[in-house]
PDB file of N, CA and C in Angstrom:
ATOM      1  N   UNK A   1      90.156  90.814  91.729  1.00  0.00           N
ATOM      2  CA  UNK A   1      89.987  91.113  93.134  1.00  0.00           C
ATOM      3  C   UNK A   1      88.735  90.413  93.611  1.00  0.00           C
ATOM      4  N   UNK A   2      88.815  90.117  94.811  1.00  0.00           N
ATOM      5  CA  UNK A   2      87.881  89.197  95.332  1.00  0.00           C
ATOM      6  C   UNK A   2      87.046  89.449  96.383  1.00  0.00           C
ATOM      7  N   UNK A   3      85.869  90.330  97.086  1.00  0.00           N
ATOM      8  CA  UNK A   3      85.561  90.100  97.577  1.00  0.00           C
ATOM      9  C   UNK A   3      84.205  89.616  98.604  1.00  0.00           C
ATOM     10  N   UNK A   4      85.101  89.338 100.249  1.00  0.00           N
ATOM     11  CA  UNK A   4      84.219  88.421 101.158  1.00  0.00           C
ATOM     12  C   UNK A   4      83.855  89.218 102.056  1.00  0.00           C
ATOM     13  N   UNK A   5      82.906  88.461 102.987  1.00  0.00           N
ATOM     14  CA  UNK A   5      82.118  88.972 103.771  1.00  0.00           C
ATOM     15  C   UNK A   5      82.828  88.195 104.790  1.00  0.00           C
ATOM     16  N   UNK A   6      83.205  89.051 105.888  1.00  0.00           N
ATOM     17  CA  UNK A   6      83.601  88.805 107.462  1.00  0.00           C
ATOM     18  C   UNK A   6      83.032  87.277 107.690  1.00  0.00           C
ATOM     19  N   UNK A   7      81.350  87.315 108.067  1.00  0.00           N
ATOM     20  CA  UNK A   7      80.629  86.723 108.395  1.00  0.00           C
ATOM     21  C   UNK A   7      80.739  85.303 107.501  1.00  0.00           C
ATOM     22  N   UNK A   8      81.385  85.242 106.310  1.00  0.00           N
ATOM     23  CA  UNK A   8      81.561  84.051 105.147  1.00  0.00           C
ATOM     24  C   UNK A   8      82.929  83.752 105.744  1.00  0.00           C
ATOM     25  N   UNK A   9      84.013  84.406 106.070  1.00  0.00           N
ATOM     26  CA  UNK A   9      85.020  83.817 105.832  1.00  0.00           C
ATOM     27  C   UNK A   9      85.995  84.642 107.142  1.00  0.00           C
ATOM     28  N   UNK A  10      86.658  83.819 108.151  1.00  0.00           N
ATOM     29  CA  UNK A  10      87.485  84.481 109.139  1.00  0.00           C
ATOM     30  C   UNK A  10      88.720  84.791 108.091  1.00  0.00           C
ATOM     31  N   UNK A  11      89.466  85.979 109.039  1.00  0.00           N
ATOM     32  CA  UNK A  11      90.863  86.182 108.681  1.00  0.00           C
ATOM     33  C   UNK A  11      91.793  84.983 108.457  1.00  0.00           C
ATOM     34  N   UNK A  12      91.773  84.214 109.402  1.00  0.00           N
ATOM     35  CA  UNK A  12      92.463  82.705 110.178  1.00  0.00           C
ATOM     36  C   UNK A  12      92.386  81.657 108.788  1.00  0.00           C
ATOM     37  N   UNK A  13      91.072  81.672 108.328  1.00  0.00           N
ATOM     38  CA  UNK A  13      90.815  80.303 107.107  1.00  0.00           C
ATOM     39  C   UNK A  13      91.510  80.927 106.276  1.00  0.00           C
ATOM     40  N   UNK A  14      91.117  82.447 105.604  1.00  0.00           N
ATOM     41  CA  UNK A  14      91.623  82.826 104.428  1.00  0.00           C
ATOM     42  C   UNK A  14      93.423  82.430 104.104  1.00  0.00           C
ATOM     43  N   UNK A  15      93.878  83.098 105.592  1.00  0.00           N
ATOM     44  CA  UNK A  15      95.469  82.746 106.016  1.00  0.00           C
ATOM     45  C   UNK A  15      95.932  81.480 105.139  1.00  0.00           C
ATOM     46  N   UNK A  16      95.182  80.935 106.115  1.00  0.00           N
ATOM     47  CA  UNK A  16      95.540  78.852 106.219  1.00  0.00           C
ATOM     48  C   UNK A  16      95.351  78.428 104.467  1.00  0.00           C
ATOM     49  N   UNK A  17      94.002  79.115 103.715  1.00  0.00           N
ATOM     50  CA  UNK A  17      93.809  78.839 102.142  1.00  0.00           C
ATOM     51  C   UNK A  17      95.277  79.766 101.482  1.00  0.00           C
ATOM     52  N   UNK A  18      95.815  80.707 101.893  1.00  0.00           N
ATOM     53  CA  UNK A  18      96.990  81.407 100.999  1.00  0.00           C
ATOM     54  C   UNK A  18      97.924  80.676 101.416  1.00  0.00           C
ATOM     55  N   UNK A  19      98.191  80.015 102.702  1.00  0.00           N
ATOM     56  CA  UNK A  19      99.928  79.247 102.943  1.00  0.00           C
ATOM     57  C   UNK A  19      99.335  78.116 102.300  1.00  0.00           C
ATOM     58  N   UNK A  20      98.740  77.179 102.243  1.00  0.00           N
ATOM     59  CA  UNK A  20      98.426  76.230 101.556  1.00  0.00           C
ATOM     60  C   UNK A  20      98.767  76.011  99.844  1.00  0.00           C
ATOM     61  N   UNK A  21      98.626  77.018  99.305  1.00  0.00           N
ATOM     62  CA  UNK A  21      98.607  77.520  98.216  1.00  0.00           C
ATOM     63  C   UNK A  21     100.307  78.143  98.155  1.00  0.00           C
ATOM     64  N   UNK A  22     101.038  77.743  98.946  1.00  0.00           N
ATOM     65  CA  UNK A  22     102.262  78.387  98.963  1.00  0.00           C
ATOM     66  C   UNK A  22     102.575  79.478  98.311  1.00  0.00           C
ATOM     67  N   UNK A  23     101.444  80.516  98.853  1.00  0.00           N
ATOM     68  CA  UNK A  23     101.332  82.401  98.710  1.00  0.00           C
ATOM     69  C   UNK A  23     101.751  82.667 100.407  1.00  0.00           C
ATOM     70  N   UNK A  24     102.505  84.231 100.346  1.00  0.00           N
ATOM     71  CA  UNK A  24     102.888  84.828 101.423  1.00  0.00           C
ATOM     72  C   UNK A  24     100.959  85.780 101.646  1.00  0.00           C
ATOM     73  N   UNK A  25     101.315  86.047 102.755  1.00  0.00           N
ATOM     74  CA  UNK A  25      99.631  87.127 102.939  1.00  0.00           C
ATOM     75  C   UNK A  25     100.545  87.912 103.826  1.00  0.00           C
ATOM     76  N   UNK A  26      99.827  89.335 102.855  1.00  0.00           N
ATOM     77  CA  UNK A  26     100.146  90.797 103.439  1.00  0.00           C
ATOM     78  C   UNK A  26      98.886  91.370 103.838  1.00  0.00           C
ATOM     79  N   UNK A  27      98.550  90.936 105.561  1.00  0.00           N
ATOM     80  CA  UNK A  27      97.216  91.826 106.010  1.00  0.00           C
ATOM     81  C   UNK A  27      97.476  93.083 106.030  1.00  0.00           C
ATOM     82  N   UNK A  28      96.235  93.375 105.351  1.00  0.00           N
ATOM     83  CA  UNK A  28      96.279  95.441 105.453  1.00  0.00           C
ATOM     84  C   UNK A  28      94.914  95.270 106.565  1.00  0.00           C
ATOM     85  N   UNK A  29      95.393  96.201 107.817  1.00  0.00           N
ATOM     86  CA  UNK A  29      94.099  96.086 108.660  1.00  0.00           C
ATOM     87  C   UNK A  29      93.287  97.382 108.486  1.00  0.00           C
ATOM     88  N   UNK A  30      91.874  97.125 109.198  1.00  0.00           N
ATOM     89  CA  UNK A  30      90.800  97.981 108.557  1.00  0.00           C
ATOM     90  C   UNK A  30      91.395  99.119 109.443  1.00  0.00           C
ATOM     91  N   UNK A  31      90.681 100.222 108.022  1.00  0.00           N
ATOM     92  CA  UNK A  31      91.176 101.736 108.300  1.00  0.00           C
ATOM     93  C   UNK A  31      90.085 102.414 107.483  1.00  0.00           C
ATOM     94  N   UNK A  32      89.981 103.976 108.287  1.00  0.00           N
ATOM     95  CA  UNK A  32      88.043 103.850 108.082  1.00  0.00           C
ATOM     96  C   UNK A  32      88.478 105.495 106.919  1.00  0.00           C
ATOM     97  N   UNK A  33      89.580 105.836 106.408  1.00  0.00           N
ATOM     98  CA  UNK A  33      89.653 106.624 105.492  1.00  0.00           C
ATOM     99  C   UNK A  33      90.451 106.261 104.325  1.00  0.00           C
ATOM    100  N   UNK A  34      90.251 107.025 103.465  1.00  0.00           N
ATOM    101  CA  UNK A  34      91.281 106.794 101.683  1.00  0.00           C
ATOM    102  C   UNK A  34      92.667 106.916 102.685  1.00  0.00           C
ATOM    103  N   UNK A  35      93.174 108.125 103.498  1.00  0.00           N
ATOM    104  CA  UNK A  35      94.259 108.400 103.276  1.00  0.00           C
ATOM    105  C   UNK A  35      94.853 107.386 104.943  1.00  0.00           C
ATOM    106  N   UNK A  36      94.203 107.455 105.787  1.00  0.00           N
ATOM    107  CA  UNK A  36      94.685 106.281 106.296  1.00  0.00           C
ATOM    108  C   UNK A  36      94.652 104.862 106.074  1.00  0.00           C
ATOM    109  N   UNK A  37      94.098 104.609 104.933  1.00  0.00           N
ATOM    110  CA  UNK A  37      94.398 103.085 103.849  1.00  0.00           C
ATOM    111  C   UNK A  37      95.472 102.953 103.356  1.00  0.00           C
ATOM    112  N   UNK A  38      95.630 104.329 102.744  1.00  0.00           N
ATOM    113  CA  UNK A  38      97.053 104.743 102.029  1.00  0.00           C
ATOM    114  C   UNK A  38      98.280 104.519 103.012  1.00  0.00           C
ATOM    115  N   UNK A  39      98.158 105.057 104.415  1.00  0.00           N
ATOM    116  CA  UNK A  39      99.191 105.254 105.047  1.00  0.00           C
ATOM    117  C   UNK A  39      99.349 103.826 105.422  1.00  0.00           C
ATOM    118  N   UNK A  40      98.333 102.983 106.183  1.00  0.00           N
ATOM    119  CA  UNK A  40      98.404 101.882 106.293  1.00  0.00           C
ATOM    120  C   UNK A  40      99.452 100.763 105.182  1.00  0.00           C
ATOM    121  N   UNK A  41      99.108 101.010 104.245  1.00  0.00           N
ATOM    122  CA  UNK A  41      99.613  99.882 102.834  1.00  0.00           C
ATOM    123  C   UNK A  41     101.010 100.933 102.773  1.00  0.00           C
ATOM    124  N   UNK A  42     101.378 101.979 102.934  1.00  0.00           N
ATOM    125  CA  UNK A  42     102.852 102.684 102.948  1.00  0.00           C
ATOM    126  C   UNK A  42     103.106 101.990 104.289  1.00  0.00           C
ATOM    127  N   UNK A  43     103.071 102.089 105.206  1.00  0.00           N
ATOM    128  CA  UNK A  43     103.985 101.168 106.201  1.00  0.00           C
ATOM    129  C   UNK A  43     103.947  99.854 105.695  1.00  0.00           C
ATOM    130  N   UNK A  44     103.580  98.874 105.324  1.00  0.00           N
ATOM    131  CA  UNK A  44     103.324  97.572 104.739  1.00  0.00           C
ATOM    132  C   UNK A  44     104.323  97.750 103.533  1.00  0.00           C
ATOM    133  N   UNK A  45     103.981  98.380 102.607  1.00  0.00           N
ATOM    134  CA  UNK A  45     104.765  98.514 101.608  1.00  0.00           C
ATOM    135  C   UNK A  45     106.071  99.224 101.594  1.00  0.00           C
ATOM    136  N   UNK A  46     106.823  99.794 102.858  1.00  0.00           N
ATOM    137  CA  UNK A  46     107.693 100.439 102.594  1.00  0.00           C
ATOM    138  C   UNK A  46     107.487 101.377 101.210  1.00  0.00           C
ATOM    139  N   UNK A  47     106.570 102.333 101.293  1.00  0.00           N
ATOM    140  CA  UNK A  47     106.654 103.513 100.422  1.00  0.00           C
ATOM    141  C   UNK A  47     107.941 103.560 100.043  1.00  0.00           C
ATOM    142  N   UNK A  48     108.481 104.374  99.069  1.00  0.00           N
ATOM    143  CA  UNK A  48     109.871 105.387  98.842  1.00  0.00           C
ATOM    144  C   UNK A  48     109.086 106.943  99.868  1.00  0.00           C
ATOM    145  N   UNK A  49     109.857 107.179 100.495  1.00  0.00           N
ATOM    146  CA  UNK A  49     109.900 108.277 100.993  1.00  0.00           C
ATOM    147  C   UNK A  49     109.587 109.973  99.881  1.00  0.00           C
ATOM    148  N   UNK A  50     111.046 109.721  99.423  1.00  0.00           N
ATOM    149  CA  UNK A  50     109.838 110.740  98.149  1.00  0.00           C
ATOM    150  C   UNK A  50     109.064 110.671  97.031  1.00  0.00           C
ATOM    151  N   UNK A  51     108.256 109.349  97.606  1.00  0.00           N
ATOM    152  CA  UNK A  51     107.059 109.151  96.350  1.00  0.00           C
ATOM    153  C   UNK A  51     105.539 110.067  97.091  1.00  0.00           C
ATOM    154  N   UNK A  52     105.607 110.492  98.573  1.00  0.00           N
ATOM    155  CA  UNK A  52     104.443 110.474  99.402  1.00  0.00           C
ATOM    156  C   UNK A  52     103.776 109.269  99.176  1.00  0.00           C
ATOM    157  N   UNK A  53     102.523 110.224  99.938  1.00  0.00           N
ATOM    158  CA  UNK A  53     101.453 108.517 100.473  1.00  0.00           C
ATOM    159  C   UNK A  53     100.596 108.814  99.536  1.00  0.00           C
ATOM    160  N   UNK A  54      99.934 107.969  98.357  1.00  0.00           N
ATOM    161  CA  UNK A  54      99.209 108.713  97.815  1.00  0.00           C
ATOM    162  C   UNK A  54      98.880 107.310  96.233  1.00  0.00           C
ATOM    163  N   UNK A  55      97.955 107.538  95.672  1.00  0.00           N
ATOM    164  CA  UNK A  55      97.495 106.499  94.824  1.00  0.00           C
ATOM    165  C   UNK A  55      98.473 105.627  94.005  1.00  0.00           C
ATOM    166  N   UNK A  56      99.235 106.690  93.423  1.00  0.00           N
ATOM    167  CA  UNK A  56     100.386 106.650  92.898  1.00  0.00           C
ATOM    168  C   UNK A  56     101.295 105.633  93.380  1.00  0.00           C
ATOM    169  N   UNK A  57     101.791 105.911  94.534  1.00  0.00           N
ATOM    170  CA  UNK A  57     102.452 105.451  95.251  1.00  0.00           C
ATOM    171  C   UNK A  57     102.498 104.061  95.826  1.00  0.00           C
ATOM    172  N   UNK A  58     100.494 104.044  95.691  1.00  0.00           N
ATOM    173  CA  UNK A  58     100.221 102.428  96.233  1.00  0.00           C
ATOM    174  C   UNK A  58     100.625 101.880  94.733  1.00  0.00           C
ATOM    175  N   UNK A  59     100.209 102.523  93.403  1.00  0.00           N
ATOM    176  CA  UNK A  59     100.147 101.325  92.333  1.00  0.00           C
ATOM    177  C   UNK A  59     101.642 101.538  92.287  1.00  0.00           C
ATOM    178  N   UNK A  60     102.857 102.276  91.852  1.00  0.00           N
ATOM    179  CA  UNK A  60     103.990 101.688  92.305  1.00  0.00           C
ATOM    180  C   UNK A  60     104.650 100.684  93.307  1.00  0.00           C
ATOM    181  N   UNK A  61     104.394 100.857  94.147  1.00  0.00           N
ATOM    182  CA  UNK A  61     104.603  99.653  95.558  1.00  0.00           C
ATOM    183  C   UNK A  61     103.804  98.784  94.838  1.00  0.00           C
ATOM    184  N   UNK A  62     102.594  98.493  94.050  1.00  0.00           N
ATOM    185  CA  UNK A  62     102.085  96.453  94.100  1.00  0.00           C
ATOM    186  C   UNK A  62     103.088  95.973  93.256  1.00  0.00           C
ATOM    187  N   UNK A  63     103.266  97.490  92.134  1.00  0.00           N
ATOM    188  CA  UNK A  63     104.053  96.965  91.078  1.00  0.00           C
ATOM    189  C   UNK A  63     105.307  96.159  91.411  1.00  0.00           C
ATOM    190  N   UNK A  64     105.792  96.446  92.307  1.00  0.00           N
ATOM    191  CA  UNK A  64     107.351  96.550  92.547  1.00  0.00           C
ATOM    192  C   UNK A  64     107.202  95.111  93.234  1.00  0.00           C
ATOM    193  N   UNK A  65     106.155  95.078  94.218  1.00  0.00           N
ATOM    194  CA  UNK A  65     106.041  93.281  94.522  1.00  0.00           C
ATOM    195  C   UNK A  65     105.947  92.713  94.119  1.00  0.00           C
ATOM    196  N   UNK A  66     104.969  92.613  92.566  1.00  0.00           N
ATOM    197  CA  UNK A  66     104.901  91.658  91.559  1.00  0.00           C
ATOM    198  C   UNK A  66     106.196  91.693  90.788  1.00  0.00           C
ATOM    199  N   UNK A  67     106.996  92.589  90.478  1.00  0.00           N
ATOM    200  CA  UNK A  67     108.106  92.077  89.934  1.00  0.00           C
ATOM    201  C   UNK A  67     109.639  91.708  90.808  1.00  0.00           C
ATOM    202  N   UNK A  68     109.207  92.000  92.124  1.00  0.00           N
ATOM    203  CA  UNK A  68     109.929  91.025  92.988  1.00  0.00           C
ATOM    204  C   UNK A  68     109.707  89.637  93.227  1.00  0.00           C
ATOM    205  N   UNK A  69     108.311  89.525  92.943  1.00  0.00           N
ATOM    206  CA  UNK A  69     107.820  88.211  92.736  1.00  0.00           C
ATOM    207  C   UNK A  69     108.693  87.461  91.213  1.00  0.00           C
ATOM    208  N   UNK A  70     108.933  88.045  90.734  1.00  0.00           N
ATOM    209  CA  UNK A  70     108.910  87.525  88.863  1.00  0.00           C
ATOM    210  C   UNK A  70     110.412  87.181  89.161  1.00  0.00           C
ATOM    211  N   UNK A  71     110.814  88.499  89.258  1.00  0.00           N
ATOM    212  CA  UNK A  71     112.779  88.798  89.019  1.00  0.00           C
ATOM    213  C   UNK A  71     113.392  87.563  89.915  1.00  0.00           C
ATOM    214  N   UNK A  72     113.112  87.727  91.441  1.00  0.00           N
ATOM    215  CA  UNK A  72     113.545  87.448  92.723  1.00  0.00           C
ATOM    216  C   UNK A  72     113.398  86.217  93.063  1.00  0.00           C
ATOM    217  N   UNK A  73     111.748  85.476  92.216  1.00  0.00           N
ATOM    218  CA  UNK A  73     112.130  84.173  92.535  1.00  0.00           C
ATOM    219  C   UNK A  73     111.148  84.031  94.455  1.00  0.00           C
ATOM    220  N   UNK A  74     110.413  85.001  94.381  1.00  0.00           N
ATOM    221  CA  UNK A  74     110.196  85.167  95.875  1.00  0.00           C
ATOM    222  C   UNK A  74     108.659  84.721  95.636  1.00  0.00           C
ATOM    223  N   UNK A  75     107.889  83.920  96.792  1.00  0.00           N
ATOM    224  CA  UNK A  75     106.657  83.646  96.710  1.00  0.00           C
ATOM    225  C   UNK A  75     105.673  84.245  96.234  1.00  0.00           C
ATOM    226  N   UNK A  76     104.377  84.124  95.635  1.00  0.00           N
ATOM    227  CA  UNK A  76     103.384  85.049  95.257  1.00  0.00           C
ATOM    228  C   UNK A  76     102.963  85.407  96.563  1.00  0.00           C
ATOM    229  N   UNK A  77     102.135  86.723  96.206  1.00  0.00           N
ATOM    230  CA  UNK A  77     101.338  87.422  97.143  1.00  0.00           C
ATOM    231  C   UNK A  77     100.066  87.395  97.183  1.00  0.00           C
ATOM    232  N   UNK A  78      99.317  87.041  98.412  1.00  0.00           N
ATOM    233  CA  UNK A  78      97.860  87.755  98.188  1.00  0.00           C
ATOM    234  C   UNK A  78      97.923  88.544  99.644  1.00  0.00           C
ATOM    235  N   UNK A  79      97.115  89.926  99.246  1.00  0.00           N
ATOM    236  CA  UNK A  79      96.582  90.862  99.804  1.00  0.00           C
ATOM    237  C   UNK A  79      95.424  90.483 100.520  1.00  0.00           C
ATOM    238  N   UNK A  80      95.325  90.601 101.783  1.00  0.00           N
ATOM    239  CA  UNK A  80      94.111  89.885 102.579  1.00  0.00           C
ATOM    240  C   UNK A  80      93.439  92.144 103.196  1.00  0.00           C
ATOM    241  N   UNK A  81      92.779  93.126 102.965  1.00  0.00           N
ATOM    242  CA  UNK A  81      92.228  94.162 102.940  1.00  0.00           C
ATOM    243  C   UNK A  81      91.275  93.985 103.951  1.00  0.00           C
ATOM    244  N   UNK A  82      91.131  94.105 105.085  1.00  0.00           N
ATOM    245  CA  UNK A  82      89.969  94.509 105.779  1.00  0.00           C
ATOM    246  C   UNK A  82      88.957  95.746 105.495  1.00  0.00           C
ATOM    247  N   UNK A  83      88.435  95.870 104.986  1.00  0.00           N
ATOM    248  CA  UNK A  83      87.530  97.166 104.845  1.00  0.00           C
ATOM    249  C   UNK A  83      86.086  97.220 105.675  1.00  0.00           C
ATOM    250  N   UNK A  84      86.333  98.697 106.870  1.00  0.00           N
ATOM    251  CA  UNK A  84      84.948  99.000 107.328  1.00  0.00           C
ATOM    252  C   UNK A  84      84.222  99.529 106.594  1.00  0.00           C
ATOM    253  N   UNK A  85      82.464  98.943 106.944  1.00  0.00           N
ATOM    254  CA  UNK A  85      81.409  99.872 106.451  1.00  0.00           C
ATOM    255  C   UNK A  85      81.746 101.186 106.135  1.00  0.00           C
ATOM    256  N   UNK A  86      82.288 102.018 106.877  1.00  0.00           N
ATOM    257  CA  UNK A  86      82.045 103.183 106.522  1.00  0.00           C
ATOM    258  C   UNK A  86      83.129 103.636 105.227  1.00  0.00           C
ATOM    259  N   UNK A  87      84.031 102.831 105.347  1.00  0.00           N
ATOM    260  CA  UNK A  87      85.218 103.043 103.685  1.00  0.00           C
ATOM    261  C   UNK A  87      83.987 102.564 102.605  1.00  0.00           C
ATOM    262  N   UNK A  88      83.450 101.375 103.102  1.00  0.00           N
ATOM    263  CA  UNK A  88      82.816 101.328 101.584  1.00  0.00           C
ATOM    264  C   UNK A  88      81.715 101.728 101.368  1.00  0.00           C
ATOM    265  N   UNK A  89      80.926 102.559 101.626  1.00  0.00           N
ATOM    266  CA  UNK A  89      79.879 103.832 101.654  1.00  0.00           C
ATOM    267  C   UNK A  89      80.545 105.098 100.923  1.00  0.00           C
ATOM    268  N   UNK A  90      81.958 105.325 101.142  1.00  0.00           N
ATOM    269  CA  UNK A  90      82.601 106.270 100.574  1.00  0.00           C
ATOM    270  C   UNK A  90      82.891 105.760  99.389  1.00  0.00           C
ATOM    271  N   UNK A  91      83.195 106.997  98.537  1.00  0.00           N
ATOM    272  CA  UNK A  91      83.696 107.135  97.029  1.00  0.00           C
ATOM    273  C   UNK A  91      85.041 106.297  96.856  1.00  0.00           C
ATOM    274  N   UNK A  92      85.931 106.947  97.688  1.00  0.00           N
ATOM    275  CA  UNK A  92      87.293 106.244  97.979  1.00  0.00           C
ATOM    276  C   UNK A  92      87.505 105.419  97.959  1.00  0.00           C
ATOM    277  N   UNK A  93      86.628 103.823  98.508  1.00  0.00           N
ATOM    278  CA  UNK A  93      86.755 102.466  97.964  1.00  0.00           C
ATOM    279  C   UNK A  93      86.464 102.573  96.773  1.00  0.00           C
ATOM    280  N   UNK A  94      86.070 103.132  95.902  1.00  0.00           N
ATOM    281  CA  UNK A  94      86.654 102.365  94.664  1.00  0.00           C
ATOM    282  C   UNK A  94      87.511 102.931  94.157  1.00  0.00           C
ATOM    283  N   UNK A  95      87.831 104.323  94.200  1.00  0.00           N
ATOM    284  CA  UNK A  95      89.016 104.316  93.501  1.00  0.00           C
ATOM    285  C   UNK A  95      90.525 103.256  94.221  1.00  0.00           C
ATOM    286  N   UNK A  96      90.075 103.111  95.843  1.00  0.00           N
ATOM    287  CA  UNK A  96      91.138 102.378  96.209  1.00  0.00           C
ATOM    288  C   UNK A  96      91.379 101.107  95.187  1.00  0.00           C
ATOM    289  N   UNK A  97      90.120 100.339  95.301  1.00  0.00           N
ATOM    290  CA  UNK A  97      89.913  98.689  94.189  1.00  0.00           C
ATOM    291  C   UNK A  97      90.292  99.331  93.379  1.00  0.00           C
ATOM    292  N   UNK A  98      90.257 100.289  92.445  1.00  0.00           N
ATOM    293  CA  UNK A  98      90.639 100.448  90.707  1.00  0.00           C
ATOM    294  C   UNK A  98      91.782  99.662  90.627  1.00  0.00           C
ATOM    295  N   UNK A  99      92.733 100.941  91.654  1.00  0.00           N
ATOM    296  CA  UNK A  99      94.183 100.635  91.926  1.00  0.00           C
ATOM    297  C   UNK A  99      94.468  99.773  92.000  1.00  0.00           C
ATOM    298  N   UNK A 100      94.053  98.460  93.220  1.00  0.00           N
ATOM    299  CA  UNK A 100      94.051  97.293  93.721  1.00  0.00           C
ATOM    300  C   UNK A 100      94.486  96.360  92.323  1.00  0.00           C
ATOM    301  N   UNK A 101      92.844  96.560  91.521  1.00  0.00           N
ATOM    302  CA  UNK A 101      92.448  95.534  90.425  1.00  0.00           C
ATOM    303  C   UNK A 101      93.537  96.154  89.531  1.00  0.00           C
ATOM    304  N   UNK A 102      93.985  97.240  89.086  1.00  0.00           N
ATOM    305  CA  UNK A 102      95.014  97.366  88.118  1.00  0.00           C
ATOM    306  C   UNK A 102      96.328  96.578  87.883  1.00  0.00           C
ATOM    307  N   UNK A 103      96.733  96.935  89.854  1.00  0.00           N
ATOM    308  CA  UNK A 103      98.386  96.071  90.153  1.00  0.00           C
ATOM    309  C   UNK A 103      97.753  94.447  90.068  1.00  0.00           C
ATOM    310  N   UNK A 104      96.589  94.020  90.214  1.00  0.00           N
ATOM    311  CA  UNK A 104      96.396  92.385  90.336  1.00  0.00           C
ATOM    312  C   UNK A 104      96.584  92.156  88.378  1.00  0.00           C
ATOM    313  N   UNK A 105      96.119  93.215  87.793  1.00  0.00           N
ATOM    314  CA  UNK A 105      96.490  92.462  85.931  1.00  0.00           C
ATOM    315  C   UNK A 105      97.738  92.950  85.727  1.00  0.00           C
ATOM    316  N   UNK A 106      98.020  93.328  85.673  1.00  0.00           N
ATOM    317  CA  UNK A 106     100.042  93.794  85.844  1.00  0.00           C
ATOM    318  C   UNK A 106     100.716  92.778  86.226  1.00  0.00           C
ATOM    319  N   UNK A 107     100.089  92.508  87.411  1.00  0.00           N
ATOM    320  CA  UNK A 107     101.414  91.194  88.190  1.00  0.00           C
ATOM    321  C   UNK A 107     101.105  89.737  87.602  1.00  0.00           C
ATOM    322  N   UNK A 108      99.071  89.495  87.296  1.00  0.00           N
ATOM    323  CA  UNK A 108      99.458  88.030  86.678  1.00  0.00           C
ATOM    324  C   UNK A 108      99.140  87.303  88.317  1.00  0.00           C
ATOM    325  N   UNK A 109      99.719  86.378  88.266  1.00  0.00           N
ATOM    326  CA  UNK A 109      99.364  85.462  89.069  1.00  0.00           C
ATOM    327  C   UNK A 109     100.590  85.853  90.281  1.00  0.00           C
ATOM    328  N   UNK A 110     101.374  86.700  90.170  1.00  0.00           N
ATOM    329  CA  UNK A 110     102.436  86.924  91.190  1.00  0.00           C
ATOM    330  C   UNK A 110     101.494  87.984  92.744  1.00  0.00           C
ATOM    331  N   UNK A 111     100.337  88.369  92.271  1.00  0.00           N
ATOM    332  CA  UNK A 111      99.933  89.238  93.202  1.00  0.00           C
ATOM    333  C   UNK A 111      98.156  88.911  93.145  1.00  0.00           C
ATOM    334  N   UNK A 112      97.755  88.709  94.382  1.00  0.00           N
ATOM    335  CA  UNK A 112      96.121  88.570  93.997  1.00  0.00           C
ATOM    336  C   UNK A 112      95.384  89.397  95.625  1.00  0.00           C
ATOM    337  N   UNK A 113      94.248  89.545  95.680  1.00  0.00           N
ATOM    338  CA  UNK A 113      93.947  90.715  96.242  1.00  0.00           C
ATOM    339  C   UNK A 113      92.359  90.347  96.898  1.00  0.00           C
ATOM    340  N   UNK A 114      92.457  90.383  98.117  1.00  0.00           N
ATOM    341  CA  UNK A 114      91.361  89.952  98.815  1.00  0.00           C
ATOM    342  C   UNK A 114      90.565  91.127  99.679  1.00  0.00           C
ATOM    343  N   UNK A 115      89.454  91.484  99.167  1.00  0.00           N
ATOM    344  CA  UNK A 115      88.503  92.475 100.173  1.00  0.00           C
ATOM    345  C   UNK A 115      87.709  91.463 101.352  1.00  0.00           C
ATOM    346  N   UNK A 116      88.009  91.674 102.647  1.00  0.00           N
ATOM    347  CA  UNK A 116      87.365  91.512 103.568  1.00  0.00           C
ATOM    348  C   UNK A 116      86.215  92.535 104.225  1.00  0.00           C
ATOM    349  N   UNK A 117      85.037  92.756 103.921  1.00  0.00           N
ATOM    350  CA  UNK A 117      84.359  93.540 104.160  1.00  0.00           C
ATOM    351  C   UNK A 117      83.886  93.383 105.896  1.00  0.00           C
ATOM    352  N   UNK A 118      84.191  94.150 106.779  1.00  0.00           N
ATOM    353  CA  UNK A 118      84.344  93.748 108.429  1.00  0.00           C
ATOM    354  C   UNK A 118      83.218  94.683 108.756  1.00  0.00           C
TER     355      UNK A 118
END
């Protein structure tokens, strides 16, 4: 997992460096709690409905992209994460990154994972 500083790097370049690289980018936009991060990346990720919203749930969903990536034949991913100051002052960013960094060694090169600190 990788991350940048707003002020180092726009949304726009990062974009332009992942299509270049013929990777898809899944923006997760900034969200200033654990559980509206969660909810955020469940609309993005199409949760399963009865998995809830919840840690679990995110490392199932990367999983399932990286091996849609593998099986499917479908472009790699990188995760472009906006994160406000105030998420990363909290505890909750890191357990969010654990998660993050777990599904990025699982998937391999099919999934990679960008913190934008905003």
């Amino acid at each position: 997992m990788k991350i940048y500083s707003a002020d180092a790097w726009t949304i726009e370049e990062l974009k332009e460096q992942i299509d270049d690289a013929g990777r898809r980018t899944l923006l997760v936009p900034a969200a200033e709690s654990k559980q509206a991060v969660l909810d955020t990346f469940s609309e993005l990720l199409d949760f399963p409905e009865d998995d809830g919203v919840d840690l679990d749930a995110l490392h199932d969903s990367l999983h399932d992209v990286a091996d849609a990536v593998t099986d499917d034949g479908e472009a790699p991913v990188t995760v472009i994460w906006q994160v406000p100051a105030v998420l990363r002052a909290d505890r909750s960013f890191g357990v969010i990154c654990e998660t993050l960094q777990d599904a990025e060694s699982y998937a391999g090169t099919s999934l990679e994972v960008i913190a934008v600190c905003v």
